[in-house]
C-alpha atoms as a PDB file:
ATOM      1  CA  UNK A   1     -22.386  -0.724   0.084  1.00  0.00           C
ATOM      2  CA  UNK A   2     -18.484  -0.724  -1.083  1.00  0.00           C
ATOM      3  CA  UNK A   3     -17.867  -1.032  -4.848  1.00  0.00           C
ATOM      4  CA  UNK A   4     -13.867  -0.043  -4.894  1.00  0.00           C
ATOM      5  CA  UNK A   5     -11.250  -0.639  -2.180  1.00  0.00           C
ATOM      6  CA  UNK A   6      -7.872   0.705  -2.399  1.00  0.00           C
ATOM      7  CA  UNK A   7      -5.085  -1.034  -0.677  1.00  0.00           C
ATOM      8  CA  UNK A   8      -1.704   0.945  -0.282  1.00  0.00           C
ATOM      9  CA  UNK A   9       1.145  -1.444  -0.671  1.00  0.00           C
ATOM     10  CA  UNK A  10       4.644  -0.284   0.455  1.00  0.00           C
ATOM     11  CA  UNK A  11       6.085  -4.006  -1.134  1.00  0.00           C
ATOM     12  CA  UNK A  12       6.488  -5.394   2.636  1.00  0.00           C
ATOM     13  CA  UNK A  13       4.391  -8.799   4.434  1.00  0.00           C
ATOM     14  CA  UNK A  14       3.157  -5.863   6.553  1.00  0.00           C
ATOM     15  CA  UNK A  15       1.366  -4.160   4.208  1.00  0.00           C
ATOM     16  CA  UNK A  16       0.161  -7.139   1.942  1.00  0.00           C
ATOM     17  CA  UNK A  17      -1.352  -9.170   4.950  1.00  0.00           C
ATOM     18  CA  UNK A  18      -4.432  -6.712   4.805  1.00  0.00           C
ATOM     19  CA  UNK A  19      -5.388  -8.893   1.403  1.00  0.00           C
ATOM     20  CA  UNK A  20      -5.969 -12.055   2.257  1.00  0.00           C
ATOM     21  CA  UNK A  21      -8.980  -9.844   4.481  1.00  0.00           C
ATOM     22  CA  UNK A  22     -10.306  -8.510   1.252  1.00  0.00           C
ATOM     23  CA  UNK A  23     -10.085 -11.591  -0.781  1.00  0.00           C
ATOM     24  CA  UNK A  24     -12.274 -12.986   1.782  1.00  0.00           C
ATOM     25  CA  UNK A  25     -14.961 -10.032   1.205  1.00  0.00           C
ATOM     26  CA  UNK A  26     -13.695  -8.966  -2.550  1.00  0.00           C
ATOM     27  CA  UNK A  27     -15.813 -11.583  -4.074  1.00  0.00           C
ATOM     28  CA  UNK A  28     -18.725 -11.959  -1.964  1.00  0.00           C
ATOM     29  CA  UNK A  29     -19.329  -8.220  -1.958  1.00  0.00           C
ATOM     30  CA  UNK A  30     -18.132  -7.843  -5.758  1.00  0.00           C
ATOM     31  CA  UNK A  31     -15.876  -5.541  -4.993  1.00  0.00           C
ATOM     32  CA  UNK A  32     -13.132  -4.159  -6.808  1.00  0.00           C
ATOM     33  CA  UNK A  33      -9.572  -3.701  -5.689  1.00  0.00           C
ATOM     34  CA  UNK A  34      -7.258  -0.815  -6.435  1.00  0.00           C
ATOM     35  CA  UNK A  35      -3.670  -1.433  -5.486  1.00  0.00           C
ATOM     36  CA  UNK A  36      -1.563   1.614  -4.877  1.00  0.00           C
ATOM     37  CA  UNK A  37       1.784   1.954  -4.540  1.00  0.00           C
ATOM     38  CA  UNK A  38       3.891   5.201  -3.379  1.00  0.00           C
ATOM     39  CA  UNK A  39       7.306   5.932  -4.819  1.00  0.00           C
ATOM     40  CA  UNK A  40       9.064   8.716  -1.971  1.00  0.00           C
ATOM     41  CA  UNK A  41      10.950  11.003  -4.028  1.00  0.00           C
ATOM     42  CA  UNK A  42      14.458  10.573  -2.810  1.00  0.00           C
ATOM     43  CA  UNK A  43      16.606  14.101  -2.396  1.00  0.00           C
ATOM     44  CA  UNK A  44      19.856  14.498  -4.117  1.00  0.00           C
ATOM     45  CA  UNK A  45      22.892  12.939  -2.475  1.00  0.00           C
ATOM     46  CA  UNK A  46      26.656  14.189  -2.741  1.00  0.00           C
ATOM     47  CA  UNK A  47      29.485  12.495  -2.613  1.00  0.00           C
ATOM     48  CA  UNK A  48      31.651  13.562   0.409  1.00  0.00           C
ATOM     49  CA  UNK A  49      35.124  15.084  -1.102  1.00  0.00           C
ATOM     50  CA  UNK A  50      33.924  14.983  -4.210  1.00  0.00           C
ATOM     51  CA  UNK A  51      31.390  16.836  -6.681  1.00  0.00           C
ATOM     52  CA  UNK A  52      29.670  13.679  -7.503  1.00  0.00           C
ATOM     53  CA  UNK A  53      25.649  13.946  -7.073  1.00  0.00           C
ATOM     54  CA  UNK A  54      23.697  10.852  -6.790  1.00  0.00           C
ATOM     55  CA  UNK A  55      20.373  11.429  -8.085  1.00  0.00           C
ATOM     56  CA  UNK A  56      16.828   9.412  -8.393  1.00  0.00           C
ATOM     57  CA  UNK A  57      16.187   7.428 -10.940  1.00  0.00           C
ATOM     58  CA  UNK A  58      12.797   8.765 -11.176  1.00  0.00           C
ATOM     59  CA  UNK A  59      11.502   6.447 -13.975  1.00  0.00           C
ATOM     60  CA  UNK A  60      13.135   3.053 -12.964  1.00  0.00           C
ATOM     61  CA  UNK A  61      11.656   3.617  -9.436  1.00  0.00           C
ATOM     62  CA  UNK A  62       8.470   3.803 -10.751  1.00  0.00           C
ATOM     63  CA  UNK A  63       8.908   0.949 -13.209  1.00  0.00           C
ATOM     64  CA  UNK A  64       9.937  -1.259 -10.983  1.00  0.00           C
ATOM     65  CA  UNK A  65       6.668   0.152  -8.501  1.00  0.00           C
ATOM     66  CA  UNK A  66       4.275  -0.750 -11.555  1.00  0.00           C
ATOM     67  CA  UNK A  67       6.180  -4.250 -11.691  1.00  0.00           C
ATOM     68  CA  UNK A  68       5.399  -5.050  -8.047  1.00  0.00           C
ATOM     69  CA  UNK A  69       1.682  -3.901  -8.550  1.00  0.00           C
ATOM     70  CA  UNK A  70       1.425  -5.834 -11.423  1.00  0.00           C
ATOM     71  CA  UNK A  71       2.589  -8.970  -9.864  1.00  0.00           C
ATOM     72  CA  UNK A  72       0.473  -8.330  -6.717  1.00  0.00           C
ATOM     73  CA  UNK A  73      -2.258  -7.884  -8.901  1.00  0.00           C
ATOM     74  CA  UNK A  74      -1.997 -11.137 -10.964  1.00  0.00           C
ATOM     75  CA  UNK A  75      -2.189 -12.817  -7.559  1.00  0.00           C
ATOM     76  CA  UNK A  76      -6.190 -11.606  -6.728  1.00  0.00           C
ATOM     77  CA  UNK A  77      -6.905 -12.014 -10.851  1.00  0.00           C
ATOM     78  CA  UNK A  78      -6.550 -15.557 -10.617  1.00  0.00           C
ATOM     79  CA  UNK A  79      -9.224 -15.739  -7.403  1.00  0.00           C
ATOM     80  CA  UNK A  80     -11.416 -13.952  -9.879  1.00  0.00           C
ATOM     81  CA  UNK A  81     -10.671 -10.780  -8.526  1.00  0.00           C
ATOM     82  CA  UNK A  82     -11.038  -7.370 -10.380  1.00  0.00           C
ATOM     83  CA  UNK A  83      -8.263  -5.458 -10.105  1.00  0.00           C
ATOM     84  CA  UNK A  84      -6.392  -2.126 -10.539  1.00  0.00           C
ATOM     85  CA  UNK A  85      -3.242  -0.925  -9.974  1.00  0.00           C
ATOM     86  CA  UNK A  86      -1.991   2.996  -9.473  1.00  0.00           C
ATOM     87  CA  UNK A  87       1.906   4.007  -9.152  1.00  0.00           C
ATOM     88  CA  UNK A  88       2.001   7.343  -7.886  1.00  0.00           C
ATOM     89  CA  UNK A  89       4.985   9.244  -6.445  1.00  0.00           C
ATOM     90  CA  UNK A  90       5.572  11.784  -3.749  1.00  0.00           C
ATOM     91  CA  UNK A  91       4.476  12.076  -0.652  1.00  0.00           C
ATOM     92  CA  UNK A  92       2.477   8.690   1.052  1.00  0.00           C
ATOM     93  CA  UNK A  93      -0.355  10.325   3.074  1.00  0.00           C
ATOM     94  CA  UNK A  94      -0.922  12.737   0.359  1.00  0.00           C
ATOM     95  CA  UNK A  95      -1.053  10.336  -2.345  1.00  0.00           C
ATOM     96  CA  UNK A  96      -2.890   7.880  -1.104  1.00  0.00           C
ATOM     97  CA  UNK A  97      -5.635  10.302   0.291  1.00  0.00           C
ATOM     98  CA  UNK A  98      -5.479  11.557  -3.743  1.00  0.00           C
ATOM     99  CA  UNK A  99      -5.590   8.507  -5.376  1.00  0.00           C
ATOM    100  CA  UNK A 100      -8.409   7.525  -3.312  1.00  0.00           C
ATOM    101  CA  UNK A 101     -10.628  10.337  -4.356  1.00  0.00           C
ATOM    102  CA  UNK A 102      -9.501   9.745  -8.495  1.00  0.00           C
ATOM    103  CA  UNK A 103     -10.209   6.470  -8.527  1.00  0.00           C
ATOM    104  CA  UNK A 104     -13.334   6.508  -7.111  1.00  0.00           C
ATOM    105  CA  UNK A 105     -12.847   4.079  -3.636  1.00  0.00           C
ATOM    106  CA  UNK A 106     -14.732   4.006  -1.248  1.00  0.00           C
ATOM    107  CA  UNK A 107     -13.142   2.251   1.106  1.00  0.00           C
ATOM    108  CA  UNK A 108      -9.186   2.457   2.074  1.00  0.00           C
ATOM    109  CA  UNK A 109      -7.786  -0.755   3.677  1.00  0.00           C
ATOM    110  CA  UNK A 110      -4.260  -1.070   5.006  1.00  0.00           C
ATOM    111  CA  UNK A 111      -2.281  -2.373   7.661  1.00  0.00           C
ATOM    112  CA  UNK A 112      -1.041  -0.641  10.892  1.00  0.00           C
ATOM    113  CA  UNK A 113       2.107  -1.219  13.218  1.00  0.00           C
ATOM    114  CA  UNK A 114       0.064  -0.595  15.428  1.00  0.00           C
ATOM    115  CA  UNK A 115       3.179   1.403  17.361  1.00  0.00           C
ATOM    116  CA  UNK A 116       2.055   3.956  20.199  1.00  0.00           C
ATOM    117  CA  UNK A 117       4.193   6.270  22.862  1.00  0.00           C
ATOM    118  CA  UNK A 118       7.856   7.164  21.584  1.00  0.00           C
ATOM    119  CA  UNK A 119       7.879   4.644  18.715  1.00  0.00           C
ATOM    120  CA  UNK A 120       4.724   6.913  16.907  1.00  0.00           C
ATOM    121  CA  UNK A 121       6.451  10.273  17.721  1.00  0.00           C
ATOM    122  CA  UNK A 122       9.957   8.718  15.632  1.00  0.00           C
ATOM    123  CA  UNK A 123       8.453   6.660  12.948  1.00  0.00           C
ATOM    124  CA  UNK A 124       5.161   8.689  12.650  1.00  0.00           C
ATOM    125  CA  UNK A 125       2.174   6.547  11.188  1.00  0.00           C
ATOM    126  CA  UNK A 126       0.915   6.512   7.674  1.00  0.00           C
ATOM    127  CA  UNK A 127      -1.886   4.902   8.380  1.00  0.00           C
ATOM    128  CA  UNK A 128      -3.390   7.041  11.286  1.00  0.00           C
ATOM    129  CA  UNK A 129      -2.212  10.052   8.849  1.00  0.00           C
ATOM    130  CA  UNK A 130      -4.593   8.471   6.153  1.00  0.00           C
ATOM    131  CA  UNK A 131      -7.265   7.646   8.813  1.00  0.00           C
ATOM    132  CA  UNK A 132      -7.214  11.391   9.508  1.00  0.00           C
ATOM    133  CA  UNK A 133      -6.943  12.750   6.476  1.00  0.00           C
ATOM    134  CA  UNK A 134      -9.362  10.593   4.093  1.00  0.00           C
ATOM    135  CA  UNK A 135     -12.663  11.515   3.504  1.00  0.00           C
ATOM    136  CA  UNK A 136     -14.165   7.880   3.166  1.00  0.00           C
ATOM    137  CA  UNK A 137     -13.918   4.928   5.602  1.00  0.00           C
ATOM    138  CA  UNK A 138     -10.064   3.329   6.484  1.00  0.00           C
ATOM    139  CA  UNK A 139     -10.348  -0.619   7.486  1.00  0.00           C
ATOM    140  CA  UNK A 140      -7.033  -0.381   9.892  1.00  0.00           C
ATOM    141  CA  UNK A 141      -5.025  -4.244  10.157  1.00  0.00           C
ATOM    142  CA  UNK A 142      -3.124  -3.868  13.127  1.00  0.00           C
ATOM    143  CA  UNK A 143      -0.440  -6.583  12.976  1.00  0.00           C
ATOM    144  CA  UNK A 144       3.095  -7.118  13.843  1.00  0.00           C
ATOM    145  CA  UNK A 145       5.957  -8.711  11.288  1.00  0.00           C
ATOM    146  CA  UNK A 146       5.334 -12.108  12.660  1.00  0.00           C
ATOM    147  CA  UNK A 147       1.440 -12.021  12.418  1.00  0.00           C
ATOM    148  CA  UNK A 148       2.046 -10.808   9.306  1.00  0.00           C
ATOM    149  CA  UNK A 149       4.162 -13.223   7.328  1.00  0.00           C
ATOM    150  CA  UNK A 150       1.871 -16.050   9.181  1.00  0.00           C
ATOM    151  CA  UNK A 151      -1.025 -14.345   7.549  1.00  0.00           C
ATOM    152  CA  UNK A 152       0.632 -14.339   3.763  1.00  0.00           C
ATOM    153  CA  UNK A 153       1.986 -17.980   4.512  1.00  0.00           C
ATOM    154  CA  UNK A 154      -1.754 -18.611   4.806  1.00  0.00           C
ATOM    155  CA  UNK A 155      -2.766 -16.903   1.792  1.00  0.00           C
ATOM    156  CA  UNK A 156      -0.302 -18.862  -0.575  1.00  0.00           C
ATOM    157  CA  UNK A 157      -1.422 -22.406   1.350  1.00  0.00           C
ATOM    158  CA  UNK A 158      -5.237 -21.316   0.067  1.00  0.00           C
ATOM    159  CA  UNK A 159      -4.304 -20.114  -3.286  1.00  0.00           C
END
């Protein structure tokens, strides 16, 4: 049976409306949720006409990523849920495959676009990247925006 489920959380309704799911099976089950979150490194940017480069502010980005996890986290703590919460940076697939296998899950659950044809060639897909690439079981949510926020409006109404 599942003991740890990590949910990758890009700070989007998209993302998040996978938990209301996994509060619904988190305590029941007694499982305990890792949240994840993926800082992309930015590359350097210069300044047209001008020697200016803008660079990443590597340790703010993840601050504020650990801020948003933290909040997201005190959410499912007051349900009674046990909770964890990784900042990682670099590439999303990649980390989220890795932080998988360190911390032990299980069980990956995320939300999908859901986006097939042309709009999967341009945008790509994280999650069917992660469903390919992880070596435990990926619960794909396949929602759009709308069914999305409807599903988080939901959530705050029950909490």
């Amino acid at each position: 049976m599942y003991k740890r489920v990590l949910i990758p959380l890009d700070g989007s309704p998209l993302a998040e409306a996978v938990i209301p799911f996994i509060l619904d099976i988190a305590g029941p089950l007694d499982l305990e949720v890792v949240l994840v979150r993926v800082v992309q490194p930015v590359p350097p940017d210069v300044l047209e006409g001008s020697r200016h480069v803008i660079l990443e502010d590597v340790p703010a980005r993840m601050a504020e990523a650990s801020d948003y996890l933290a909040r997201a986290a005190a959410r499912l703590e007051t349900r009674g849920i046990r909770v964890r919460t990784v900042a990682r940076r670099g590439e999303p697939v990649v980390e989220i495959v890795d932080a998988a296998r360190e911390v032990g899950s299980d069980l990956i659950a995320m939300t999908t676009h859901g986006r097939s044809g042309f709009g999967r060639l341009l945008f790509g897909s994280v999650a069917e990247a992660v469903l390919r690439q992880a070596e435990i079981p990926v619960f794909l949510m396949r929602l759009t925006e709308k069914q999305a926020g409807a599903a988080m409006a939901a959530s705050v109404a029950r909490a």
